[in-house]
ModelCIF file with pLDDT and N, C-alpha, C, O atoms, coordinates in Angstrom:
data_MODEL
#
_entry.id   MODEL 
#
_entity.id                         1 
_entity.type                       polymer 
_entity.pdbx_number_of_molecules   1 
#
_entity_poly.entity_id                      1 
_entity_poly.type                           'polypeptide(L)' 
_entity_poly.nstd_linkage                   no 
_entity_poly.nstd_monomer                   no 
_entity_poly.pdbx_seq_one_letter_code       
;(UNK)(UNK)(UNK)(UNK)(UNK)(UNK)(UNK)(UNK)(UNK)(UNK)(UNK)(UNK)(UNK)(UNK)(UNK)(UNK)
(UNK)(UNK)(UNK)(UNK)(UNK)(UNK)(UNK)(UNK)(UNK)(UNK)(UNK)(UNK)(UNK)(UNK)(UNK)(UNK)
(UNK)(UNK)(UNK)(UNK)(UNK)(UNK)(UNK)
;
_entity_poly.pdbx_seq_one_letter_code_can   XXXXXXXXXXXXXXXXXXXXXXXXXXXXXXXXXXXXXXX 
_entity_poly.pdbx_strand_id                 A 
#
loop_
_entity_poly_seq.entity_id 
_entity_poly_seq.num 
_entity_poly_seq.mon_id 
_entity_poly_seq.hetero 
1 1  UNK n 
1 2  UNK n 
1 3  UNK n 
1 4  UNK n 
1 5  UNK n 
1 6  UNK n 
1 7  UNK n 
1 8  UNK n 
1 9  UNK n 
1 10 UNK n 
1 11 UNK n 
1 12 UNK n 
1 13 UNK n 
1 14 UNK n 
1 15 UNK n 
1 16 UNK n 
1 17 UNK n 
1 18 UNK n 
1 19 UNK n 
1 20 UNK n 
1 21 UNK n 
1 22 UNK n 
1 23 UNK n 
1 24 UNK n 
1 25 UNK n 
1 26 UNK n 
1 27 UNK n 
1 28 UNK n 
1 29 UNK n 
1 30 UNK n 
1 31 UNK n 
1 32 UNK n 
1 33 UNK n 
1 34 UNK n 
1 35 UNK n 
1 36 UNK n 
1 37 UNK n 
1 38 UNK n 
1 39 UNK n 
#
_struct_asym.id          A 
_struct_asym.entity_id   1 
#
loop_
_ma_qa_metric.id 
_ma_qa_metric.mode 
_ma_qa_metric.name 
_ma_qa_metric.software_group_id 
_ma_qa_metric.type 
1 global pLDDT . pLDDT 
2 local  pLDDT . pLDDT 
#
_ma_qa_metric_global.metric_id      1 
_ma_qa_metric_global.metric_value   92.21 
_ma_qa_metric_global.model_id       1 
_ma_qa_metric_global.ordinal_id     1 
#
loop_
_ma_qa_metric_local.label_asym_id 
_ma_qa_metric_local.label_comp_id 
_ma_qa_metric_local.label_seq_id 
_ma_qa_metric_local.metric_id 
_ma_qa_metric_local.metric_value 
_ma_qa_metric_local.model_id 
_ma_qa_metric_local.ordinal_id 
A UNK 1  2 96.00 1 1  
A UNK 2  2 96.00 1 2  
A UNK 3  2 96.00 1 3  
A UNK 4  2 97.00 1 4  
A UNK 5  2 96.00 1 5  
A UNK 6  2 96.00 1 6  
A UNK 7  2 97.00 1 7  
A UNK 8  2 96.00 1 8  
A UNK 9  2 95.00 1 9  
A UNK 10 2 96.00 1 10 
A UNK 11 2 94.00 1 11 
A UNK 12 2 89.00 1 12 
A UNK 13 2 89.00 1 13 
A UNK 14 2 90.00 1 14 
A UNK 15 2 89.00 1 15 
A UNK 16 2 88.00 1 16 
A UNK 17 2 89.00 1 17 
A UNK 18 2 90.00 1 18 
A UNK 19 2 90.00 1 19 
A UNK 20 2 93.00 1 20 
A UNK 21 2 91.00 1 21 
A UNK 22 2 91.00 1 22 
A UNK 23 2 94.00 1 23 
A UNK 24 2 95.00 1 24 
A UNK 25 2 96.00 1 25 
A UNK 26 2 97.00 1 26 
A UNK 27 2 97.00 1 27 
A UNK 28 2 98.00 1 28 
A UNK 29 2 98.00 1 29 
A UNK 30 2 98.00 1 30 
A UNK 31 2 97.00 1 31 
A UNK 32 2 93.00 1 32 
A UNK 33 2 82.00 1 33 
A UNK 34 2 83.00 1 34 
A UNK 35 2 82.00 1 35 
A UNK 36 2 81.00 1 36 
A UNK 37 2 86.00 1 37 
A UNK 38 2 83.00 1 38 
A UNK 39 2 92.00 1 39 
#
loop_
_atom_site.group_PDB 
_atom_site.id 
_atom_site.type_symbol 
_atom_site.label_atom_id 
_atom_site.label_alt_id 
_atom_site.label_comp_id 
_atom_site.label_asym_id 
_atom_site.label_entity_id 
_atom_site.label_seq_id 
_atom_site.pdbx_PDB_ins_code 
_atom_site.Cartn_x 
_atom_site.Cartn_y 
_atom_site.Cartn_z 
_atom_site.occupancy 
_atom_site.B_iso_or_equiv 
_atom_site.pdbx_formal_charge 
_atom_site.auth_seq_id 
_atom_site.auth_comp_id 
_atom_site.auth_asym_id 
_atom_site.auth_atom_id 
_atom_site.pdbx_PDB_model_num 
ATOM 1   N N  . UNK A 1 1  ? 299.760 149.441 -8.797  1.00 96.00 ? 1  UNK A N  1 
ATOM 2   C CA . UNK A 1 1  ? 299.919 149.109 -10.208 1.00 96.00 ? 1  UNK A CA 1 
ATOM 3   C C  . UNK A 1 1  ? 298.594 148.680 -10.835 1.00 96.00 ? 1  UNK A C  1 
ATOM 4   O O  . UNK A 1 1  ? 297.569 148.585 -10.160 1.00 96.00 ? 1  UNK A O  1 
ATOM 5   N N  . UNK A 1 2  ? 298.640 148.437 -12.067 1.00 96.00 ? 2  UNK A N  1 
ATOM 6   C CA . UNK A 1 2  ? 297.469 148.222 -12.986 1.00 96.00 ? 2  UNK A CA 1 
ATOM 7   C C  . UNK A 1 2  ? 297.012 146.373 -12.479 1.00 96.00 ? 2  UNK A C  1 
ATOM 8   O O  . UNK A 1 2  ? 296.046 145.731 -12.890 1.00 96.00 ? 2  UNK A O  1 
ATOM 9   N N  . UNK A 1 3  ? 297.846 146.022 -11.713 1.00 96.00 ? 3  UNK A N  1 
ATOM 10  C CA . UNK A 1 3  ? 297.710 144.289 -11.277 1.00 96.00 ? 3  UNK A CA 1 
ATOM 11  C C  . UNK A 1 3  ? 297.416 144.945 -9.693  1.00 96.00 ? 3  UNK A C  1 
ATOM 12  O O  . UNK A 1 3  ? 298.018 144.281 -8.849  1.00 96.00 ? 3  UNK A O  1 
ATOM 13  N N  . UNK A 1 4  ? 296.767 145.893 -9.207  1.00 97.00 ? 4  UNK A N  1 
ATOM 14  C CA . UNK A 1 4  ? 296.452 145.704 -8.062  1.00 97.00 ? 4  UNK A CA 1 
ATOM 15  C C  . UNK A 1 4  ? 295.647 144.544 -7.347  1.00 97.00 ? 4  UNK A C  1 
ATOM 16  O O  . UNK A 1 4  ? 296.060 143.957 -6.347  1.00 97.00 ? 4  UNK A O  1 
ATOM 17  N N  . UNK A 1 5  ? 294.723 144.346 -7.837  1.00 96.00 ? 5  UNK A N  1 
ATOM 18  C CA . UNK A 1 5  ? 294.109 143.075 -7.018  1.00 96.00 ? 5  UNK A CA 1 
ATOM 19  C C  . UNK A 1 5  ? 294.792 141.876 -6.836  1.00 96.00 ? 5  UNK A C  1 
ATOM 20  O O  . UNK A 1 5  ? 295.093 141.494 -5.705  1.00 96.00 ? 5  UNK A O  1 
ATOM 21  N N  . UNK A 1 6  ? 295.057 141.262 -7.816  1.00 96.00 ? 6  UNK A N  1 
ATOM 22  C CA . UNK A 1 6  ? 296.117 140.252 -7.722  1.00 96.00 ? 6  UNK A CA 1 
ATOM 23  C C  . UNK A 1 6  ? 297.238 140.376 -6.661  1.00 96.00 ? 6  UNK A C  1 
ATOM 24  O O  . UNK A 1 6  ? 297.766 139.410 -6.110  1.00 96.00 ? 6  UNK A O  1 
ATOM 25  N N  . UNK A 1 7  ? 297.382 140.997 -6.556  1.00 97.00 ? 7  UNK A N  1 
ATOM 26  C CA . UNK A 1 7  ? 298.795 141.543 -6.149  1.00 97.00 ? 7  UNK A CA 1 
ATOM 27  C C  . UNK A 1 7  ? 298.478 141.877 -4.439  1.00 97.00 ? 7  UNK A C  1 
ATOM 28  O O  . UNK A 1 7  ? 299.388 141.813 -3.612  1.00 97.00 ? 7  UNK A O  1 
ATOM 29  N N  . UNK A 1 8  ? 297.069 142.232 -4.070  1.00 96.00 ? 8  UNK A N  1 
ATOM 30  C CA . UNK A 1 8  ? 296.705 142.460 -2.846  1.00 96.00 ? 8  UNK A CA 1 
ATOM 31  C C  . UNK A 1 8  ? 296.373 141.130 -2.130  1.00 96.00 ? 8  UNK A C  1 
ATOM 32  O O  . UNK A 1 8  ? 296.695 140.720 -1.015  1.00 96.00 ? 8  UNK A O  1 
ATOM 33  N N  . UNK A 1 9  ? 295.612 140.569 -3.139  1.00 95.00 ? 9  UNK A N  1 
ATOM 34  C CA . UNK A 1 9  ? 295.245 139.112 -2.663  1.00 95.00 ? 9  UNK A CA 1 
ATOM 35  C C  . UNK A 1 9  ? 296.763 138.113 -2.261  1.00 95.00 ? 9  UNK A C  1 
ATOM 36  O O  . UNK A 1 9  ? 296.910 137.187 -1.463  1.00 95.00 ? 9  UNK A O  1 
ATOM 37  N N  . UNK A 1 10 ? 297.532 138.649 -3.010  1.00 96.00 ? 10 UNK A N  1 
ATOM 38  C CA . UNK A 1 10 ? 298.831 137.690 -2.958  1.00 96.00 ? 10 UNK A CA 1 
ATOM 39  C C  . UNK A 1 10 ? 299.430 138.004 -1.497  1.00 96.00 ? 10 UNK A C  1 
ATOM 40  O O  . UNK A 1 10 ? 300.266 137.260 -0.982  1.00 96.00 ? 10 UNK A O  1 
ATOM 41  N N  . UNK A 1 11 ? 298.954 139.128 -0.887  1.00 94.00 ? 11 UNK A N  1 
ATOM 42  C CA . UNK A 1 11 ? 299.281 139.115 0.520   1.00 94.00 ? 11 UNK A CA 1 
ATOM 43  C C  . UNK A 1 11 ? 298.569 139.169 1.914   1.00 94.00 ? 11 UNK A C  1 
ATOM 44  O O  . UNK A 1 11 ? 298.711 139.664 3.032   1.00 94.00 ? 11 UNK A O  1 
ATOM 45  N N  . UNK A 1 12 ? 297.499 138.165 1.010   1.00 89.00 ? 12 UNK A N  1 
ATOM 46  C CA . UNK A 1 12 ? 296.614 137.465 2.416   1.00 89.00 ? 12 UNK A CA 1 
ATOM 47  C C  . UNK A 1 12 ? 295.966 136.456 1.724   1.00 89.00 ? 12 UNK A C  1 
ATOM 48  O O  . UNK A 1 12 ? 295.753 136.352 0.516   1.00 89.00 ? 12 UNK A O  1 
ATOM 49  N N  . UNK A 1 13 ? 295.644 135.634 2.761   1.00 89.00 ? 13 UNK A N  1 
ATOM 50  C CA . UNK A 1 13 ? 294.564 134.273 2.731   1.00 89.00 ? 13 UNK A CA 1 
ATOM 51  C C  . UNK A 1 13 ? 292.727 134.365 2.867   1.00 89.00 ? 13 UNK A C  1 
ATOM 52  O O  . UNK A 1 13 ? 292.021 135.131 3.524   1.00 89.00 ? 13 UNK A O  1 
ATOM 53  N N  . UNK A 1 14 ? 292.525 133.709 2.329   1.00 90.00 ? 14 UNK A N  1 
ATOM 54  C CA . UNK A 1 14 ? 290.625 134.053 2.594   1.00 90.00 ? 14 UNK A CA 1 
ATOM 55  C C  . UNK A 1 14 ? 290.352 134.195 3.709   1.00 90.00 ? 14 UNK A C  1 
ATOM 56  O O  . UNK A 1 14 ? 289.305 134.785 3.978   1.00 90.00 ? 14 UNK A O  1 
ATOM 57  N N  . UNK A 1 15 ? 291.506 133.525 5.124   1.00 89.00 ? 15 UNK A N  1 
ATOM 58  C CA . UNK A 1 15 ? 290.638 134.081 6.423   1.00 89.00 ? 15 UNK A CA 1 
ATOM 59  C C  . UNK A 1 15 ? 290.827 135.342 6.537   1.00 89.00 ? 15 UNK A C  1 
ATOM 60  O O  . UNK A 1 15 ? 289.889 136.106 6.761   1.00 89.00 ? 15 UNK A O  1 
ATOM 61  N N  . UNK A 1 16 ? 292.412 135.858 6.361   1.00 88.00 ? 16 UNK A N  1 
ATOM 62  C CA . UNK A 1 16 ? 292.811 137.212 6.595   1.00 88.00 ? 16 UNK A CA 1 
ATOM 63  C C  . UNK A 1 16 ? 292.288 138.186 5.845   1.00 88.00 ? 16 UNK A C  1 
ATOM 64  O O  . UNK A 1 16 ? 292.186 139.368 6.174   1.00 88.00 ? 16 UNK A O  1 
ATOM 65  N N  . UNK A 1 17 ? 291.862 137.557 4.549   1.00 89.00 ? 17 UNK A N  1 
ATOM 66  C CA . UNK A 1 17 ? 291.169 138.668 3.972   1.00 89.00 ? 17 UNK A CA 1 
ATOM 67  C C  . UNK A 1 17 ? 289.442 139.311 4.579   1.00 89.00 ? 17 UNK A C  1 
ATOM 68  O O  . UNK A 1 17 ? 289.028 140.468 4.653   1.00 89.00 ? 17 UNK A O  1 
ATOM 69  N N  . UNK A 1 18 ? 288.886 138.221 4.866   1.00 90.00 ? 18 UNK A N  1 
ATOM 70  C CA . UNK A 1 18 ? 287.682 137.966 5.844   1.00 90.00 ? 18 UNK A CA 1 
ATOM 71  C C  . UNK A 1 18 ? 287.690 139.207 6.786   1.00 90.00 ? 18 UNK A C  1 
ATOM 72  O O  . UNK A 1 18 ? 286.924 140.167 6.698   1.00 90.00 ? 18 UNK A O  1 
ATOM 73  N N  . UNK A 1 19 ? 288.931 138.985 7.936   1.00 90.00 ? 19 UNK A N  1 
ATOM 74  C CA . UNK A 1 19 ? 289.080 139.135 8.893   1.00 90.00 ? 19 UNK A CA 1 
ATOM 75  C C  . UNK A 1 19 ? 289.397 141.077 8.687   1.00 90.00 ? 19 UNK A C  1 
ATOM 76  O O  . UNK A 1 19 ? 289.423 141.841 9.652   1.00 90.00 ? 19 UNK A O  1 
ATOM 77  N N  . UNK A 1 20 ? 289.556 141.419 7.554   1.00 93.00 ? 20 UNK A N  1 
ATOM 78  C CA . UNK A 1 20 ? 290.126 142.953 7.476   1.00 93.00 ? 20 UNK A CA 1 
ATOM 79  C C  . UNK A 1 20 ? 289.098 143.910 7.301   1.00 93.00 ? 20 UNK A C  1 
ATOM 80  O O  . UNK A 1 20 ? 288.096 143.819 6.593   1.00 93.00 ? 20 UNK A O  1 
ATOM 81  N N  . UNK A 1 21 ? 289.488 144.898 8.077   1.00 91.00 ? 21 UNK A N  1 
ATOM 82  C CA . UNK A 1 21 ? 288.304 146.148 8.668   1.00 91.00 ? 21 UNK A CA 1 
ATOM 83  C C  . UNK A 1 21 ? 287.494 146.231 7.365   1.00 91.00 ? 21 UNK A C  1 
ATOM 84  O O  . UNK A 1 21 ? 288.085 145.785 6.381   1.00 91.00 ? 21 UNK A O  1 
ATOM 85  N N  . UNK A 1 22 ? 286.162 146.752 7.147   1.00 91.00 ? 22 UNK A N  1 
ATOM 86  C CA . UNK A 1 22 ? 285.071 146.931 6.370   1.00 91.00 ? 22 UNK A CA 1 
ATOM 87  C C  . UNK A 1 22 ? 286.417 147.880 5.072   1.00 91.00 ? 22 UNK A C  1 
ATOM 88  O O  . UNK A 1 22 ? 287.496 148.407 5.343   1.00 91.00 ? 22 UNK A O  1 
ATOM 89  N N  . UNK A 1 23 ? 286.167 147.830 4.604   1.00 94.00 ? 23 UNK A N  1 
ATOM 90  C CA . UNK A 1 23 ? 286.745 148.988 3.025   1.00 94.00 ? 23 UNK A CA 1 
ATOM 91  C C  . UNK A 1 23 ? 288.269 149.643 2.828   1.00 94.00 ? 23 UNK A C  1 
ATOM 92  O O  . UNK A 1 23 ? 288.570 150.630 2.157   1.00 94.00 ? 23 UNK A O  1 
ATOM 93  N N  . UNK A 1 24 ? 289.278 148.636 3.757   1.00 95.00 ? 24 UNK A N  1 
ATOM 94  C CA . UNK A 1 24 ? 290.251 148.465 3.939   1.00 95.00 ? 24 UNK A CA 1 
ATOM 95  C C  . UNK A 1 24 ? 291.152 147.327 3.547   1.00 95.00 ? 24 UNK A C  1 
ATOM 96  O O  . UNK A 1 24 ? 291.403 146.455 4.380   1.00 95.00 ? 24 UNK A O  1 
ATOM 97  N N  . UNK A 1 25 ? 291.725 147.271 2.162   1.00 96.00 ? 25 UNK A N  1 
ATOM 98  C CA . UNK A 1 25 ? 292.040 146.035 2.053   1.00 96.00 ? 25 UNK A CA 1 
ATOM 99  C C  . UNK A 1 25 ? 293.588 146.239 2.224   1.00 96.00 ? 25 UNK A C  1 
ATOM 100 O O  . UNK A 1 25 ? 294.286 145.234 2.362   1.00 96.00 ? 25 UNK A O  1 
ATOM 101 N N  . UNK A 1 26 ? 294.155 147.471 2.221   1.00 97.00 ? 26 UNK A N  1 
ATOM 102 C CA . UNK A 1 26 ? 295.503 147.387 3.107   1.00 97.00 ? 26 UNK A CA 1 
ATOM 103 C C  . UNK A 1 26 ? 295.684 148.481 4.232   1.00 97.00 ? 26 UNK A C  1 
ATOM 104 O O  . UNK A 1 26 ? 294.530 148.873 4.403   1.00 97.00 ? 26 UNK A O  1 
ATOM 105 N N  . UNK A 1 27 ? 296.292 149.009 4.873   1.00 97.00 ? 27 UNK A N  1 
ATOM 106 C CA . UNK A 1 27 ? 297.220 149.633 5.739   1.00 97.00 ? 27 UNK A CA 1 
ATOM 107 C C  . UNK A 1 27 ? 297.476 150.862 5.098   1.00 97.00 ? 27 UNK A C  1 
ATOM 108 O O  . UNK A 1 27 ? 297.277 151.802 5.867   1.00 97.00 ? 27 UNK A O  1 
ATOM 109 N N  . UNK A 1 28 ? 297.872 151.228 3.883   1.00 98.00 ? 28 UNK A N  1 
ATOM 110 C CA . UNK A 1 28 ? 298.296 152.214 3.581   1.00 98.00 ? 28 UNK A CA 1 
ATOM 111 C C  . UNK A 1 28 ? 299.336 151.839 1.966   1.00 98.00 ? 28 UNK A C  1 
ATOM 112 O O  . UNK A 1 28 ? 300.143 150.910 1.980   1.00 98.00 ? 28 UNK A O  1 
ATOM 113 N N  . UNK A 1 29 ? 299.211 152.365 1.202   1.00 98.00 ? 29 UNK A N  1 
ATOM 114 C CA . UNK A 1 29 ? 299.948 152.807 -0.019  1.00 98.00 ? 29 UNK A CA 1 
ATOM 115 C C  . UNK A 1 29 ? 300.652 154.168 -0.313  1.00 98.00 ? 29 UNK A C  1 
ATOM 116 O O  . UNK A 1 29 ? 300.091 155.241 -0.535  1.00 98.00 ? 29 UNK A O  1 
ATOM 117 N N  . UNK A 1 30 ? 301.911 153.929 -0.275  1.00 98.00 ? 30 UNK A N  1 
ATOM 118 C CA . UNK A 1 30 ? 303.447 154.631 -0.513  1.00 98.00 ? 30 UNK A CA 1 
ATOM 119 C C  . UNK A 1 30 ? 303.638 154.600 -2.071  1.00 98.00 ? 30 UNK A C  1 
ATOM 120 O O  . UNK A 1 30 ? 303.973 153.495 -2.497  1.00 98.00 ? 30 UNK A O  1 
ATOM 121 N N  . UNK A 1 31 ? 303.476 155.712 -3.116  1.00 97.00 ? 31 UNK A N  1 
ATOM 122 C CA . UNK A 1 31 ? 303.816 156.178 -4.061  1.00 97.00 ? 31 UNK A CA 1 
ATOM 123 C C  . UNK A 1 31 ? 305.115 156.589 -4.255  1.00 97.00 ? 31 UNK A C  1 
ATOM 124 O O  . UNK A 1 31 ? 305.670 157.351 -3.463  1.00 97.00 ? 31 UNK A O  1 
ATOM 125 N N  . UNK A 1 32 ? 305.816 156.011 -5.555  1.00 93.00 ? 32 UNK A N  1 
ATOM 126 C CA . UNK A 1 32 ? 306.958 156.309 -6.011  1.00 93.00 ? 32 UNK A CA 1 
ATOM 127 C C  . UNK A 1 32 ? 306.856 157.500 -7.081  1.00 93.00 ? 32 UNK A C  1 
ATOM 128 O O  . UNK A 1 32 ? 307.761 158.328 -7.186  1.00 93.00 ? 32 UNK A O  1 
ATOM 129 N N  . UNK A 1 33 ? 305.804 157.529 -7.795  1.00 82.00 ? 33 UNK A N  1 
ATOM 130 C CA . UNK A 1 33 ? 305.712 158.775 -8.755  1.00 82.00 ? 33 UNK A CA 1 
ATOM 131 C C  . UNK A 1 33 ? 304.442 158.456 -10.288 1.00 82.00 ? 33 UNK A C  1 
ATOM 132 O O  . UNK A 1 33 ? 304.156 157.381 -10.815 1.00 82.00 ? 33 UNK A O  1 
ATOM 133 N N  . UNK A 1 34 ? 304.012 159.662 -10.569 1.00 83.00 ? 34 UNK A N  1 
ATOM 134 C CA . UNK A 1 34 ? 303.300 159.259 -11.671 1.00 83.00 ? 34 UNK A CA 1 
ATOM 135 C C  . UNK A 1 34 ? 303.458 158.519 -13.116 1.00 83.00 ? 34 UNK A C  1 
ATOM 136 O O  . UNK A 1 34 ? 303.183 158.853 -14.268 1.00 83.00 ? 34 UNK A O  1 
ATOM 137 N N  . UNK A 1 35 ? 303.983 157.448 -12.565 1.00 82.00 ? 35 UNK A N  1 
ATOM 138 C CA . UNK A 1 35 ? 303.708 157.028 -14.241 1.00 82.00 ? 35 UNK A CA 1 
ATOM 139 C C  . UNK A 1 35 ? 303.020 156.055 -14.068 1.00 82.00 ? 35 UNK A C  1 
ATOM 140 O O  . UNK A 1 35 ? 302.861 155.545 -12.959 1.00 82.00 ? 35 UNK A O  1 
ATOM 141 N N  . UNK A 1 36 ? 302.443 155.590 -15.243 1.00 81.00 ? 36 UNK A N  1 
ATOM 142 C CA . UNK A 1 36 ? 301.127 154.641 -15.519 1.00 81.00 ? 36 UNK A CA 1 
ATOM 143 C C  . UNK A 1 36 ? 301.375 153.543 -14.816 1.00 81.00 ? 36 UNK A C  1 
ATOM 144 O O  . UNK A 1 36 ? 300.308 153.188 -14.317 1.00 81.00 ? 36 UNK A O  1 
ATOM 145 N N  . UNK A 1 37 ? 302.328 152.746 -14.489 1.00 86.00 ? 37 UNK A N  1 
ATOM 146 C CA . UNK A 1 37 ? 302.018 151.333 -13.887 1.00 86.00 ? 37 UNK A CA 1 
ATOM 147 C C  . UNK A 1 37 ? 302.277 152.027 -12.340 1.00 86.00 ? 37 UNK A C  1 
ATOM 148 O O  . UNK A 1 37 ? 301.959 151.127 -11.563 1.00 86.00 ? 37 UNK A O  1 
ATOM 149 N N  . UNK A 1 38 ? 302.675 153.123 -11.603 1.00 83.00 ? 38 UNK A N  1 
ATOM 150 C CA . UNK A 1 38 ? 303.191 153.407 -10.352 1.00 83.00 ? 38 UNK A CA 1 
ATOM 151 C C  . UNK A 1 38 ? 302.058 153.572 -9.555  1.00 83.00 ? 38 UNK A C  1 
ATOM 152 O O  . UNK A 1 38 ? 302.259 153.233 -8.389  1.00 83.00 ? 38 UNK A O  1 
ATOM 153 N N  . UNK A 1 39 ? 300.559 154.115 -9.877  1.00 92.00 ? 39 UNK A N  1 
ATOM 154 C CA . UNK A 1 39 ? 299.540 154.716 -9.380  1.00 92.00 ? 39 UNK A CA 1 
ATOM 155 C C  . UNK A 1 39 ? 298.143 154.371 -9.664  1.00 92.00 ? 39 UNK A C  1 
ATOM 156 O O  . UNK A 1 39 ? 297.231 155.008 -9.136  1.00 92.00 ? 39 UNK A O  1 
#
């Protein structure tokens, strides 16, 4: 969504965020479809 950062940070802590591989700040993102807040 257009609140991505927020929204990434909301599911980790400064160590865990620290701690996550170089240019990876999640696992993977699952799309529901194109509309403006989905992508």
């Amino acid at each position: 969504t257009p609140d991505i950062r927020s929204q990434i940070d909301s599911l980790t802590d400064p160590p865990q965020r620290a701690a996550r591989p170089a240019g990876l700040p999640v696992d993977g993102i699952l799309l529901t479809h194109a509309h403006v807040g989905h992508y």
